[in-house]
Protein backbone atom coordinates (compact mmCIF):
# COMPACT_ATOMS: atom_id res chain seq x y z
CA UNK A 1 341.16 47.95 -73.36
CA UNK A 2 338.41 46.74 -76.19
CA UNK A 3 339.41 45.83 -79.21
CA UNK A 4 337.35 44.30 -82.46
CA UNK A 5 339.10 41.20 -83.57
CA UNK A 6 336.93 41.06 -86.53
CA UNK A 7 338.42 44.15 -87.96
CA UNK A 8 339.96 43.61 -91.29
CA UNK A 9 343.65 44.65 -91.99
CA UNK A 10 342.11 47.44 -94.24
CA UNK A 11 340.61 48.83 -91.11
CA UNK A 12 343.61 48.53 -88.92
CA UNK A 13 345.50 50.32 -91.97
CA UNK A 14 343.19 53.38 -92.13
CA UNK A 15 344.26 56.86 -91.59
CA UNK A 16 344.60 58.02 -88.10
CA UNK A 17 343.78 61.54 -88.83
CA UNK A 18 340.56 60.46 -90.09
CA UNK A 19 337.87 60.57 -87.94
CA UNK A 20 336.41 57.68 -86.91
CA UNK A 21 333.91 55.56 -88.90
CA UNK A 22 330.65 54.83 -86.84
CA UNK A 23 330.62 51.55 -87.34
CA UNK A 24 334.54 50.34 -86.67
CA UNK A 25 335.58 50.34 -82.94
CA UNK A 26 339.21 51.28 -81.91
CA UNK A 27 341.22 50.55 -79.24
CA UNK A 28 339.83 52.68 -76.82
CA UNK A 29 341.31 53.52 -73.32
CA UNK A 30 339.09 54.95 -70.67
CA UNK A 31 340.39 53.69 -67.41
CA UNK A 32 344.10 53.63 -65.40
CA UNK A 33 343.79 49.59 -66.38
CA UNK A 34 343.60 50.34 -69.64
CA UNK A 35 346.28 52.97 -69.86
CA UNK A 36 348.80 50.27 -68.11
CA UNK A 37 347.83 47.87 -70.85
CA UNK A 38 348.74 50.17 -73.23
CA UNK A 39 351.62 51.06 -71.78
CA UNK A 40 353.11 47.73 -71.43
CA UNK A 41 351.80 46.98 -75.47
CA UNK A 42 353.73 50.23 -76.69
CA UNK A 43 356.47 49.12 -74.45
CA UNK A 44 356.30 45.44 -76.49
CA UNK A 45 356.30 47.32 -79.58
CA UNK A 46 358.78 47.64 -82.48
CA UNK A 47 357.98 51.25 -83.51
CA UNK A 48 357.29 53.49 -80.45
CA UNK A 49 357.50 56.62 -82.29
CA UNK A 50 354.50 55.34 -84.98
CA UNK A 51 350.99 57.63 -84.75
CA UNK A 52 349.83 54.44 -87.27
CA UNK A 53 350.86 51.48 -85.43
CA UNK A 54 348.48 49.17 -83.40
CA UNK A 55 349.08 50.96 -80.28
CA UNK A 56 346.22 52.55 -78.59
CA UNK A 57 348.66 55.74 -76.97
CA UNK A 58 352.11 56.79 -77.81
CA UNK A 59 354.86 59.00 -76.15
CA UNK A 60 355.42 61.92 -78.07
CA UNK A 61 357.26 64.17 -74.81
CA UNK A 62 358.52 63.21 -71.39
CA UNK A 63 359.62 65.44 -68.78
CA UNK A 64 359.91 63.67 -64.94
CA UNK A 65 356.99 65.20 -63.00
CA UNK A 66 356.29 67.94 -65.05
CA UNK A 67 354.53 66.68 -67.46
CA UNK A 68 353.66 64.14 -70.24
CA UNK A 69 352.58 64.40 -73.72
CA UNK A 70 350.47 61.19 -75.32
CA UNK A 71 348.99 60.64 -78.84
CA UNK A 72 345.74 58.48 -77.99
CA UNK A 73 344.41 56.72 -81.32
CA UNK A 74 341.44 56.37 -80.90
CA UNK A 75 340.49 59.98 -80.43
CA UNK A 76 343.09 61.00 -83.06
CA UNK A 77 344.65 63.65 -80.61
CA UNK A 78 347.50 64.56 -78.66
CA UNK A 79 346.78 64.82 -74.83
CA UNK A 80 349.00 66.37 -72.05
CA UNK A 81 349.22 64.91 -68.48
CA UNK A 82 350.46 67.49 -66.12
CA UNK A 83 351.40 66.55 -62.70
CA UNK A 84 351.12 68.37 -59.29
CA UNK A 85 353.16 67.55 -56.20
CA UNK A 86 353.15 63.83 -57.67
CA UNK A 87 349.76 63.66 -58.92
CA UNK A 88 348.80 63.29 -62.26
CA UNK A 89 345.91 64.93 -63.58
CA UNK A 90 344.38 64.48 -67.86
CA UNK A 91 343.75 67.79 -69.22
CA UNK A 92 342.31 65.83 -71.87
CA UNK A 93 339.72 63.92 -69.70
CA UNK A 94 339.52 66.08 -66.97
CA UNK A 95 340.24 63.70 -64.56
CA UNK A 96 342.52 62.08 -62.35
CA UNK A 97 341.87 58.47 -63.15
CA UNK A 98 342.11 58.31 -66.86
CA UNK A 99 343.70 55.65 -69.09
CA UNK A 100 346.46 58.86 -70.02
CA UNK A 101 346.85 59.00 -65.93
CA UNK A 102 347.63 55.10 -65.94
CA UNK A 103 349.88 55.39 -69.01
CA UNK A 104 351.80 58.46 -67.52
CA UNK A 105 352.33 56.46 -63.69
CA UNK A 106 353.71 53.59 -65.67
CA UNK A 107 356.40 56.15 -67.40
CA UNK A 108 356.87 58.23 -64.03
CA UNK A 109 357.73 54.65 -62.34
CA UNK A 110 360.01 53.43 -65.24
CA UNK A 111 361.91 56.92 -64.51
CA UNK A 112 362.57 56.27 -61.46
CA UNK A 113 361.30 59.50 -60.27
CA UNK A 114 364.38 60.97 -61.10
CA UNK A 115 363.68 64.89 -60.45
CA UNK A 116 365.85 66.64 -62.87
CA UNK A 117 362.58 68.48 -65.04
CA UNK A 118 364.31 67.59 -67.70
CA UNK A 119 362.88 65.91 -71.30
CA UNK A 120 363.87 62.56 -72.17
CA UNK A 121 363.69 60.96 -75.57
CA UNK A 122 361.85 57.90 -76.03
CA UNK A 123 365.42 55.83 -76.40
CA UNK A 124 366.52 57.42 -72.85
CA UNK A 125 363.49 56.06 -71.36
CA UNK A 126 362.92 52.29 -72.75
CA UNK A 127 367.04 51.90 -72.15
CA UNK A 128 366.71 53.34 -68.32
């Protein structure tokens, strides 16, 4: 995952639904490294739920391998993972290998694989 550490608070404060500026650079997750990084910094963080906070992809929808839905902030959009007999695939990136891929494995392993299809909240998962 690359991140600036020159940015000033007053970037890492700006409005996620803006695009992005040129000249800042995000936090920006392209491989299944990356997405595990993430995964274990939103799983460090105080507000899991926040679009705004520092981390570079949050949970918004979990359902055991069916599918995953991701807000990735440095694209500013929500992203679905849908999986396949087990695999994952990034409708988002079109690929199988994605940082959303890595960040969905490490939420399909913290389930357990439990195969009921059905949602979990965001509290059901960090307390499993």
């Amino acid at each position: 995952m690359k991140k600036n550490p020159h940015r000033s608070d007053e970037d890492q404060n700006s409005d996620p639904n803006e695009p992005p500026d040129d000249n800042k650079q995000l936090n920006k997750c392209e491989t299944i490294e990356d997405g595990t990084e993430a995964f274990m910094q939103w799983m460090g963080s105080s507000d899991k739920k926040s679009l705004k906070s520092d981390n570079p992809i949050v949970l918004i929808k979990f359902i055991n391998d069916v599918h995953t839905v991701l807000y990735d902030t440095s694209v500013s959009k929500e992203v679905e993972v849908k999986l396949s007999s087990g695999i994952p695939y990034c409708n988002y990136c079109q690929s199988d290998d994605c940082a959303h891929v890595g960040f969905t494995i490490c939420i399909e392993q913290l389930g357990r694989h439990r195969r009921d299809g059905k949602e979990e909240t965001i509290e059901e998962i960090v307390n499993s």
